[in-house]
Protein backbone atom coordinates (compact mmCIF):
# COMPACT_ATOMS: atom_id res chain seq x y z
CA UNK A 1 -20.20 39.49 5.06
CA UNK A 2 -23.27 39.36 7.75
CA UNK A 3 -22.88 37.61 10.69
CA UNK A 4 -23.84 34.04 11.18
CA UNK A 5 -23.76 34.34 15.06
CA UNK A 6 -24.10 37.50 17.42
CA UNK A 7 -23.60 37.61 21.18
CA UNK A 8 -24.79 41.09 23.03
CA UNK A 9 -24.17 41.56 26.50
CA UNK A 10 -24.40 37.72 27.84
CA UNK A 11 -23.64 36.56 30.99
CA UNK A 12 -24.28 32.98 32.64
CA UNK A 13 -25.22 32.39 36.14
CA UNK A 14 -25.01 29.14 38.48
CA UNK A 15 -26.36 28.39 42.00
CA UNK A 16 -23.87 26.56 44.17
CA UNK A 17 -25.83 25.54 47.10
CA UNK A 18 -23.54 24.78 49.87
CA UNK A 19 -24.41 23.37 53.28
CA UNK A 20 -27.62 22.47 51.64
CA UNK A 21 -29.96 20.68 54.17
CA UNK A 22 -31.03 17.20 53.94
CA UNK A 23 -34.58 17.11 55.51
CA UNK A 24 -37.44 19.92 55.72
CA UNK A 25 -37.20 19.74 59.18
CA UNK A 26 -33.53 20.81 59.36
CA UNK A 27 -34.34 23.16 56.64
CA UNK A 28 -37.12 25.16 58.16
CA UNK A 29 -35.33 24.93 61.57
CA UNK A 30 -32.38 26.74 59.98
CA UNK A 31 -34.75 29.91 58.04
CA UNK A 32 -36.05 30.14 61.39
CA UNK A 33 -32.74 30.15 64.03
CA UNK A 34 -31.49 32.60 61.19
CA UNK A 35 -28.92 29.67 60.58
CA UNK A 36 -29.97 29.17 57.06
CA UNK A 37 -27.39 29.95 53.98
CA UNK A 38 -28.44 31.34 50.81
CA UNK A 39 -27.12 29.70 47.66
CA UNK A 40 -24.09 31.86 46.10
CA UNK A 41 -24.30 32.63 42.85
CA UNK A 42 -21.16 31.98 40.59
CA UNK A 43 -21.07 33.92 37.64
CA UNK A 44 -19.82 31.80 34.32
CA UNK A 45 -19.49 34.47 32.20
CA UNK A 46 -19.85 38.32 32.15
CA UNK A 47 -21.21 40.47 29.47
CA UNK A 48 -19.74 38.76 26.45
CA UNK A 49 -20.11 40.54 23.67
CA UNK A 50 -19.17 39.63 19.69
CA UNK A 51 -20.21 38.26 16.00
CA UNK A 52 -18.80 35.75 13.68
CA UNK A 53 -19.05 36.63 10.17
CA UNK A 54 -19.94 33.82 7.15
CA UNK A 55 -16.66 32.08 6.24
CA UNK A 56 -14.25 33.42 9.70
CA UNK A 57 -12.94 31.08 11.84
CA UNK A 58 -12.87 32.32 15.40
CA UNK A 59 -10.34 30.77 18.45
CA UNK A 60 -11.18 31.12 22.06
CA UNK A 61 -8.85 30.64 24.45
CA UNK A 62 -8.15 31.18 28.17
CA UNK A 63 -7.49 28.95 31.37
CA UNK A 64 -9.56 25.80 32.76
CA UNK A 65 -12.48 27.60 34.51
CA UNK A 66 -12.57 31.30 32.20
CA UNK A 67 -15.78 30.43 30.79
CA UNK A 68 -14.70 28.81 27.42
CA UNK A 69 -17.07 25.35 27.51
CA UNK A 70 -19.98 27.44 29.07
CA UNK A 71 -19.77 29.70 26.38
CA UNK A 72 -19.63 27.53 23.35
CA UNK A 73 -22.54 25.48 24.98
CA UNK A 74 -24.54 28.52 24.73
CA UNK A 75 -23.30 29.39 21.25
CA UNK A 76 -24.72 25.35 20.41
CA UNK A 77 -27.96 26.31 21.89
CA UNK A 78 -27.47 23.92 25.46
CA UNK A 79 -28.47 26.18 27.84
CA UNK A 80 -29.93 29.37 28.10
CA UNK A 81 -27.69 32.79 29.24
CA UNK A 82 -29.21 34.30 32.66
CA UNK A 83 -28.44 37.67 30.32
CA UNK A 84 -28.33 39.04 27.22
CA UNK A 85 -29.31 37.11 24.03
CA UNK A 86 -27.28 35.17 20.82
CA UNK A 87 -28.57 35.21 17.28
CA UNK A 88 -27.61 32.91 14.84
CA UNK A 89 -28.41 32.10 11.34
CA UNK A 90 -28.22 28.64 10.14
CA UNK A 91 -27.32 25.02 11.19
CA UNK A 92 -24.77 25.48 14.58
CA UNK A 93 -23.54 21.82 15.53
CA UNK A 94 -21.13 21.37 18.56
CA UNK A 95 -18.69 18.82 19.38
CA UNK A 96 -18.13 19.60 23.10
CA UNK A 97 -17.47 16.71 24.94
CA UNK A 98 -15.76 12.91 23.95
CA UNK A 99 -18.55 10.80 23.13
CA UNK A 100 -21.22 13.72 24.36
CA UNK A 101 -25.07 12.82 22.68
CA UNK A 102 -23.97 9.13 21.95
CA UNK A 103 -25.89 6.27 23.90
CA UNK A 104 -23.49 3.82 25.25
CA UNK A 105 -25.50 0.91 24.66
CA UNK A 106 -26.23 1.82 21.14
CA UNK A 107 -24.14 0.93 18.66
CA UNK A 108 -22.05 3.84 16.38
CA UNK A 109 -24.54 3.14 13.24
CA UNK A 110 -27.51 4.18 15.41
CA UNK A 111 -25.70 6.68 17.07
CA UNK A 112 -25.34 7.85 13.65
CA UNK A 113 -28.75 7.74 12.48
CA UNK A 114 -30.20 9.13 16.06
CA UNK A 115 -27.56 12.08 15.39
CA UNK A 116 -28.32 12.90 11.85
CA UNK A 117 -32.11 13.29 12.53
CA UNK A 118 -31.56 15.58 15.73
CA UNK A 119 -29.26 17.43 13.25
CA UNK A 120 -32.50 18.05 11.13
CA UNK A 121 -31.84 15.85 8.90
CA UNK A 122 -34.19 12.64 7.06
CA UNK A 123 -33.28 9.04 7.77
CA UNK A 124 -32.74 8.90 3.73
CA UNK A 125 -30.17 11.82 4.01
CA UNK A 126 -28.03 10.25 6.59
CA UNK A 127 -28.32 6.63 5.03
CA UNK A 128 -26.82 8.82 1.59
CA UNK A 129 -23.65 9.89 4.06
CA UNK A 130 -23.29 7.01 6.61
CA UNK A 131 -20.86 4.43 4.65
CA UNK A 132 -18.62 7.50 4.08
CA UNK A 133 -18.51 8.66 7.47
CA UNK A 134 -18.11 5.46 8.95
CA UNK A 135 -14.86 5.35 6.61
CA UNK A 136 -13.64 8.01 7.69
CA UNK A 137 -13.73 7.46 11.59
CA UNK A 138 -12.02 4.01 10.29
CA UNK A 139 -14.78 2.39 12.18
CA UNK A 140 -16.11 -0.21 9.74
CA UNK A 141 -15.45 -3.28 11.88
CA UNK A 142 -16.59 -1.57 15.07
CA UNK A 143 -19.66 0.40 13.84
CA UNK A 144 -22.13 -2.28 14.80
CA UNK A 145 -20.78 -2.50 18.36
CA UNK A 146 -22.32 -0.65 21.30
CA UNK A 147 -20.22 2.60 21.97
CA UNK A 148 -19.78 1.56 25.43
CA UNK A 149 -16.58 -0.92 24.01
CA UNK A 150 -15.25 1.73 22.11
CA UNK A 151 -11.85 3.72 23.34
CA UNK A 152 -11.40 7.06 23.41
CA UNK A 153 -9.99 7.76 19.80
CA UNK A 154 -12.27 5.53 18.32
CA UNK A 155 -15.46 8.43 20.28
CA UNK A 156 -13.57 10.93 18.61
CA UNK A 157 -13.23 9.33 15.26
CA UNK A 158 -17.29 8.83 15.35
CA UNK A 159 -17.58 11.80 17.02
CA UNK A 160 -16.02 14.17 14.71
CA UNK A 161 -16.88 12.17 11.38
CA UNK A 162 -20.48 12.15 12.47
CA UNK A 163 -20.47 16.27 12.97
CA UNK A 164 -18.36 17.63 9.55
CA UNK A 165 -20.35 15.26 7.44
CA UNK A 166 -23.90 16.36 8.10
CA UNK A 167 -22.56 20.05 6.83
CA UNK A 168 -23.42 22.15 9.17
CA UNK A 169 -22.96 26.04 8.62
CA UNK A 170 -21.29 26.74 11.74
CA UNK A 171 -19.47 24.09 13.33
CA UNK A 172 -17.84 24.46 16.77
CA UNK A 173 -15.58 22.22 18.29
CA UNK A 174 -14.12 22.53 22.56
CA UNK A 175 -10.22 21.09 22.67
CA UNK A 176 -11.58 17.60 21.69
CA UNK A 177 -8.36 17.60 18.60
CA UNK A 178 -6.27 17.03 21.09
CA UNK A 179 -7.35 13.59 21.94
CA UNK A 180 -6.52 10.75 19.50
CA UNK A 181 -3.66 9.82 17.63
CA UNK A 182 -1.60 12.69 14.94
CA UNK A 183 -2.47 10.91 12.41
CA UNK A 184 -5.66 11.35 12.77
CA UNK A 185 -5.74 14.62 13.99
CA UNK A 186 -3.90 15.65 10.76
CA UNK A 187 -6.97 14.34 9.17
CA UNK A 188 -9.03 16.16 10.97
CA UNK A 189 -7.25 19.14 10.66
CA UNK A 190 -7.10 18.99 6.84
CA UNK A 191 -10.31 18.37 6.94
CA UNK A 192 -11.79 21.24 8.85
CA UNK A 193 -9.22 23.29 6.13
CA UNK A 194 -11.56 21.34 3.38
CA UNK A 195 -14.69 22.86 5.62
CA UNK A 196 -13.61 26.58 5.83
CA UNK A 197 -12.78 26.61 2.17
CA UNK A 198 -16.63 25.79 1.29
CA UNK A 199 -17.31 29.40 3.01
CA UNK A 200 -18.32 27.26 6.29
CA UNK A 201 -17.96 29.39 10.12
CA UNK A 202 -16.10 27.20 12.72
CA UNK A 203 -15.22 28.56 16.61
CA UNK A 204 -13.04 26.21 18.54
CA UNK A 205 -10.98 26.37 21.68
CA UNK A 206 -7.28 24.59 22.10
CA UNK A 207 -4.94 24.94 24.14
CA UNK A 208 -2.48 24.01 21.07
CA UNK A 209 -1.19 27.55 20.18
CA UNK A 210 -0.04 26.25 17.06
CA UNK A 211 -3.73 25.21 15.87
CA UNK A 212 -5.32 28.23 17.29
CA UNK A 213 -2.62 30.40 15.35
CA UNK A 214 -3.05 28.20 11.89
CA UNK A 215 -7.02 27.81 12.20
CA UNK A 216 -7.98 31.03 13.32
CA UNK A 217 -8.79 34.15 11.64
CA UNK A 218 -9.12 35.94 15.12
CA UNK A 219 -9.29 34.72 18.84
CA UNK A 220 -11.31 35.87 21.73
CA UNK A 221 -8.56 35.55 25.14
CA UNK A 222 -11.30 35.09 27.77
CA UNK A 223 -10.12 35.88 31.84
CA UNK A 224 -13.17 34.66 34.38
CA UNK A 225 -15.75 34.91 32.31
CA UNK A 226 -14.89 38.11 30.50
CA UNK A 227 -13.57 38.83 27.22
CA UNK A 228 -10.12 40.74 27.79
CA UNK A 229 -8.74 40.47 24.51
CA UNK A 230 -9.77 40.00 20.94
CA UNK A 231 -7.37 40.18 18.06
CA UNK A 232 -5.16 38.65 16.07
CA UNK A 233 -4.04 35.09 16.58
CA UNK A 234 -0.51 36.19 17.41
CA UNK A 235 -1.37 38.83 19.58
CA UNK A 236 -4.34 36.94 21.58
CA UNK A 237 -1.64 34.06 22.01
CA UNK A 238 0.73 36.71 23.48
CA UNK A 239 -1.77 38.02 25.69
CA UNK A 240 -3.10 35.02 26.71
CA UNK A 241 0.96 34.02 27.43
CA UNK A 242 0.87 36.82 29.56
CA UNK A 243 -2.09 36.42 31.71
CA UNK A 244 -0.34 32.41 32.33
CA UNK A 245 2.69 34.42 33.96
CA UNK A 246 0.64 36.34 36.12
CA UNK A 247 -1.25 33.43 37.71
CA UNK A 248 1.68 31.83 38.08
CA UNK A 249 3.66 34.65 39.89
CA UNK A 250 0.49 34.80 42.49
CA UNK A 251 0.71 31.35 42.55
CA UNK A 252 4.35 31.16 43.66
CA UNK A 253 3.95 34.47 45.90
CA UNK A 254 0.90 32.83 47.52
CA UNK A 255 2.71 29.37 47.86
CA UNK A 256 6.35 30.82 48.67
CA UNK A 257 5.95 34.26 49.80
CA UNK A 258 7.20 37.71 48.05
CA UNK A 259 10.70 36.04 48.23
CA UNK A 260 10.41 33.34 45.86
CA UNK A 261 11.01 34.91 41.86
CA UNK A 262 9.03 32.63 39.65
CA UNK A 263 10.90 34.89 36.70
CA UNK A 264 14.42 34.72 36.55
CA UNK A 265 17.36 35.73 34.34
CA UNK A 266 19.95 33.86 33.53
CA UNK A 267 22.97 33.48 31.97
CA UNK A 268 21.34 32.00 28.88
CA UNK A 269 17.45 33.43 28.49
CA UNK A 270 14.52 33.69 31.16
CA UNK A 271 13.42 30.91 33.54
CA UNK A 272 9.71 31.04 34.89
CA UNK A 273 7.47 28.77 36.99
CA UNK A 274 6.21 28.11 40.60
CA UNK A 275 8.96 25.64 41.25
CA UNK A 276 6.51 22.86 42.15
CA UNK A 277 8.10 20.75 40.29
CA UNK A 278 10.70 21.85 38.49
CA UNK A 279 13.86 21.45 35.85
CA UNK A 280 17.22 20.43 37.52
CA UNK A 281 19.07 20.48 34.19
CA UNK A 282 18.99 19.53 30.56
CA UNK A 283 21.79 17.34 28.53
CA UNK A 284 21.93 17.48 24.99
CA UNK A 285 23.76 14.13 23.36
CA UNK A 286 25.17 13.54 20.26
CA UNK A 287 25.03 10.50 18.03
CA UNK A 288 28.02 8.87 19.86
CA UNK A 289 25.84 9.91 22.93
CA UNK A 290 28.18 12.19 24.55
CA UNK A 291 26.99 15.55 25.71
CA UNK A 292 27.41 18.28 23.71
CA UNK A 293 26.03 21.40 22.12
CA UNK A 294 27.04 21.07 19.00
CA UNK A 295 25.72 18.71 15.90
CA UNK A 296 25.85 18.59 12.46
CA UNK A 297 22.62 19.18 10.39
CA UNK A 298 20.42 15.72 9.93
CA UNK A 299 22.36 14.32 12.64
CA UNK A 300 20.36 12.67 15.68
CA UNK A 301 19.79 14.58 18.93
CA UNK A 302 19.23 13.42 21.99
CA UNK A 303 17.12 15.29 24.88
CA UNK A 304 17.47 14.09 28.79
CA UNK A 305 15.14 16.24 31.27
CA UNK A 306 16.34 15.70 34.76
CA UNK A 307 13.61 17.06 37.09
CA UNK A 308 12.16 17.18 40.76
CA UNK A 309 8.86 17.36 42.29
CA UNK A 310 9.28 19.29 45.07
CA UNK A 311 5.79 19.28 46.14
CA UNK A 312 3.46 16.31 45.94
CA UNK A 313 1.20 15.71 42.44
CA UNK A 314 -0.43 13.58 41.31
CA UNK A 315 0.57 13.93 37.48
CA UNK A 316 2.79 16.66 34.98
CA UNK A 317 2.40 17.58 31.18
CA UNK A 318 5.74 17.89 30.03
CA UNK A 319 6.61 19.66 26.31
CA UNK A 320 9.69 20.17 24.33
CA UNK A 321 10.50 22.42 21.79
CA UNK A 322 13.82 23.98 19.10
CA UNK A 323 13.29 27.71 18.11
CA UNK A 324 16.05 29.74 16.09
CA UNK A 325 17.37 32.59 17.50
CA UNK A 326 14.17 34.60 16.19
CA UNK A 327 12.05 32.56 18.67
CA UNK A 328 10.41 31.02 15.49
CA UNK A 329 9.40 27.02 16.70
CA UNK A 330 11.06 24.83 14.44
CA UNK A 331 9.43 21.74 16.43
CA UNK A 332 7.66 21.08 19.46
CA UNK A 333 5.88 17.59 20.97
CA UNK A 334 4.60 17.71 24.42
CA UNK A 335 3.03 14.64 26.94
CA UNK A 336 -0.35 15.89 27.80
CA UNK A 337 -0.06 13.07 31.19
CA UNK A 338 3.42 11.63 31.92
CA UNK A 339 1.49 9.37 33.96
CA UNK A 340 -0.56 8.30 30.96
CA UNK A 341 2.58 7.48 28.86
CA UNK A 342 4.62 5.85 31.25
CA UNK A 343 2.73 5.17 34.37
CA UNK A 344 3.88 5.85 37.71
CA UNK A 345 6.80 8.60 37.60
CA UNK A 346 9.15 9.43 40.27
CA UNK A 347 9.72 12.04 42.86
CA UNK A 348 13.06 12.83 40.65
CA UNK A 349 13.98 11.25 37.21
CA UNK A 350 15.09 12.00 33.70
CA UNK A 351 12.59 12.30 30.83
CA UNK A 352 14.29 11.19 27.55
CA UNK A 353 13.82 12.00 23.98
CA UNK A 354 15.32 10.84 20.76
CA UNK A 355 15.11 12.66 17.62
CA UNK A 356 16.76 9.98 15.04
CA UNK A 357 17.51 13.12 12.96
CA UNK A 358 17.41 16.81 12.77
CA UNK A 359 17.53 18.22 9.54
CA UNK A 360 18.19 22.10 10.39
CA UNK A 361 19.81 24.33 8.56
CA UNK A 362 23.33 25.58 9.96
CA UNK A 363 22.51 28.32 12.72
CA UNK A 364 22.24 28.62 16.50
CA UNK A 365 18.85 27.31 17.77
CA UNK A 366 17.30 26.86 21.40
CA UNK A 367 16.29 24.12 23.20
CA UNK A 368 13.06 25.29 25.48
CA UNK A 369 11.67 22.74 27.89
CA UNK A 370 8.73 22.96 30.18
CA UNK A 371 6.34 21.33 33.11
CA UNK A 372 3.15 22.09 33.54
CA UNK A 373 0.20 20.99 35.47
CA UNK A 374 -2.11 18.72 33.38
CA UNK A 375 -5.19 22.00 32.79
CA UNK A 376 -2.10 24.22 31.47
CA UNK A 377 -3.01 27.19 33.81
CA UNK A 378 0.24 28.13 34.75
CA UNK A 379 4.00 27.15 34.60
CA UNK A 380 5.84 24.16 36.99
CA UNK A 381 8.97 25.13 35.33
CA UNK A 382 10.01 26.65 31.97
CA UNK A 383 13.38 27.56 29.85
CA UNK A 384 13.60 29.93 27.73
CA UNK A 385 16.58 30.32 25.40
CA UNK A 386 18.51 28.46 28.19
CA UNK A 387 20.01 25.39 26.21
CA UNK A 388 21.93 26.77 23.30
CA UNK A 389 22.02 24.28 20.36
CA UNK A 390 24.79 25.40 17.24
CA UNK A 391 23.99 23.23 14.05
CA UNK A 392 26.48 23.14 11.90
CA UNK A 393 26.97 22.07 8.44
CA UNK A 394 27.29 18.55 7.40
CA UNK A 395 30.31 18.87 4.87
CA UNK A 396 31.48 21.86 6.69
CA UNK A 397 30.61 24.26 3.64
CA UNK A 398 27.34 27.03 3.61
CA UNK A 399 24.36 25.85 1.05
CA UNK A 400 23.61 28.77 -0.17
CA UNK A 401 19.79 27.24 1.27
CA UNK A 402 17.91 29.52 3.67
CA UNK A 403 15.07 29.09 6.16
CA UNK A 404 14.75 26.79 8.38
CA UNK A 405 14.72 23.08 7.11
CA UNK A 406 17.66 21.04 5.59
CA UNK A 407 15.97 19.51 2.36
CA UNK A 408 19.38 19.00 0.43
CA UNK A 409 18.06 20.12 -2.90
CA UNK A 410 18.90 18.58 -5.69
CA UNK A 411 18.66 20.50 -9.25
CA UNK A 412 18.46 19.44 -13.16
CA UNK A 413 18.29 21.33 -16.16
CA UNK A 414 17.13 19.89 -19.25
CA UNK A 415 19.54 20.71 -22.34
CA UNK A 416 18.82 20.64 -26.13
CA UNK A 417 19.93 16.98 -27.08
CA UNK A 418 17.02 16.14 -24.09
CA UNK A 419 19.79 15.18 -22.04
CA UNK A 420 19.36 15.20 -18.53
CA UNK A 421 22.10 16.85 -16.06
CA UNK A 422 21.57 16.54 -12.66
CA UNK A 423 23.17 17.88 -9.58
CA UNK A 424 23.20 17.92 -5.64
CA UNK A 425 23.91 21.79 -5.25
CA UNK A 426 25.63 20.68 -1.59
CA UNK A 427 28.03 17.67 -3.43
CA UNK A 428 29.04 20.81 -5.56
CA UNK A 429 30.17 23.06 -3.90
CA UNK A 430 32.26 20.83 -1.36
């Protein structure tokens, strides 16, 4: 397979003029009195180097500020690097930024058209596409409005219908899947899978390690501007894990002193964060709502969070997950902005949440909870393996079933006489 894009050696360079003066006359007065700054130069990114090959699909991932969106708006051709040079060999089109390229006082149907053509493509070409992008963004009563009255799914819908449909040979995409609803992300999703399959190169950045791991042939793990990994998605996630508990051990030395241990043992798994804001205790309650740690499988579970902000923010991304006692997820949802979902939050509070039903096979699981600042850089508060959870079995017998899910098969065999016998394995062997 050749290469559809090639970085060598390329690093990105930005003035950042600071006390910068407002008149000539102050300006010349400083050069001369020797009172004069120079402009520091902040350095982006530093001697990337690496190729995409036809048909891969390459994940880059590393904190707010390592260079990711600088990067992949050199890869798209918006901007030149201060060093080194990138090939690449067919149509690249980028979807960087909600909404970025539209004109908010155009409506989405010229937004399409004016798109399209910058693409490369004839007005005829994206007239032959347009009604079936529009359906797909889910736009049709909206796509003669002016983009300006549009929310932020319906950008994204546009946004991302407008880029996969004009078929571009390398398409890359910067976090923007994790805005909008799941149901349309799922679409999106499935159809990026649709994309790859027709031999098409995609790069993206998330900070989703479950897309980068399903998505992703291979990942880059980039550290201020550098590339200090690049591997498999499993071991670029674990990496990039790893650089998240450094920063926040400096954080918590630099905010706490060499006392504070952001890592801790306890008596059930690892606890880790800068304490900013952090996880009094979790209660697990049953369908009667008492507490417990114990359920029977496809009962309902539910989750109460007690926490503290013991240092003043402004906002906190909060996630949730159940892994089995081979740290496999069996589920995770997160709140990107608790302040988005509910508004105002406390100093200290309980966040809640129901899961109607949980449909796991009999075993010992984990709950693992989390806060986090909103960028994800490093760790409020996190348990890990701290909040046993024992599913057991819902008739009190084993299945005979095995991995993960509850599905409570049910089995037929068709005889001779075409008579039908049918059978709920479970009901059987009670």
């Amino acid at each position: 397979m050749s290469a559809v894009l090639t970085v060598n050696s390329v690093s990105k360079r930005y003035r950042i003029q600071r006390n910068r003066p407002v008149t000539l006359k102050e300006s010349i007065i400083r050069r001369f009195t020797g009172r004069y700054n120079r402009d520091n130069d902040f350095w982006a990114l530093r001697d990337v180097t690496f190729s995409v090959e036809q048909g891969r699909a390459l994940g880059i991932v590393g904190h707010n500020g390592a260079g990711k969106s600088t990067l992949l708006r050199l890869l798209c051709g918006l901007g030149r690097p201060t060093t080194g040079c990138i090939r690449r060999v067919g149509q690249v089109s980028g979807l960087l930024e909600l909404g970025s390229g539209f004109h908010p006082e155009m409506t989405g149907r010229e937004n399409l058209m004016t798109g399209g053509i910058l693409s490369g493509l004839t007005r005829r070409q994206v007239l032959a596409r347009e009604e079936e992008i529009v359906a797909f963004a889910e736009l049709e009563e909206f796509i003669d409005q002016p983009v300006r009255t549009y929310s932020n799914g319906m950008y994204l819908r546009l946004a991302f219908a407008t880029t996969i449909h004009f078929d571009p040979d390398v398409l890359i995409i910067d976090e923007v899947l994790a805005v909008g609803d799941s149901r349309f992300q799922k679409k999106c999703l499935e159809r990026l899978a649709a994309f790859r399959a027709s031999d098409k190169t995609t790069i993206l950045t998330s900070h989703d390690s479950g897309q980068i791991r399903s998505l992703c042939d291979e990942v880059l793990v980039l550290e201020e501007g550098r590339i200090v990994m690049q591997g498999d998605p499993e071991s670029a996630i674990r990496y990039y894990n790893d650089l998240m508990r450094q920063r926040t051990e400096k954080r918590a030395e630099k905010l706490f002193g060499k006392t504070n241990q952001p890592n801790t043992v306890t008596q059930y798994g690892k606890r880790l964060g800068t304490q900013e804001a952090e996880i009094c205790a979790v209660y697990l309650y049953d369908t009667q709502g008492k507490t417990t740690d114990t359920i029977s499988s496809g009962d309902s579970l539910t989750i109460s969070l007690e926490y503290n902000i013991t240092k003043p923010m402004p906002d906190i991304a909060v996630i949730f997950g159940i892994y089995n006692e081979a740290d496999i997820k069996c589920f995770e949802t997160y709140i990107l902005s608790a302040c988005t979902t509910f508004g105002h939050i406390d100093q200290h509070g309980n966040f809640i949440c129901h899961l109607p039903e949980l449909p796991l096979l009999p075993g010992m699981y984990y709950i693992n909870v989390g806060l986090y600042p909103l960028d994800w850089d490093y760790i409020y508060d996190y348990h890990w393996q701290m909040h046993p959870l024992h599913i057991l079995s819902k008739n009190g017998a084993n299945s005979g079933d095995t991995g993960v899910i509850s599905l409570r098969p049910v089995w037929s065999i068709l005889n001779i006489q075409n008579q039908t016998i049918e059978t709920n394995i479970a009901t059987q062997r009670k």
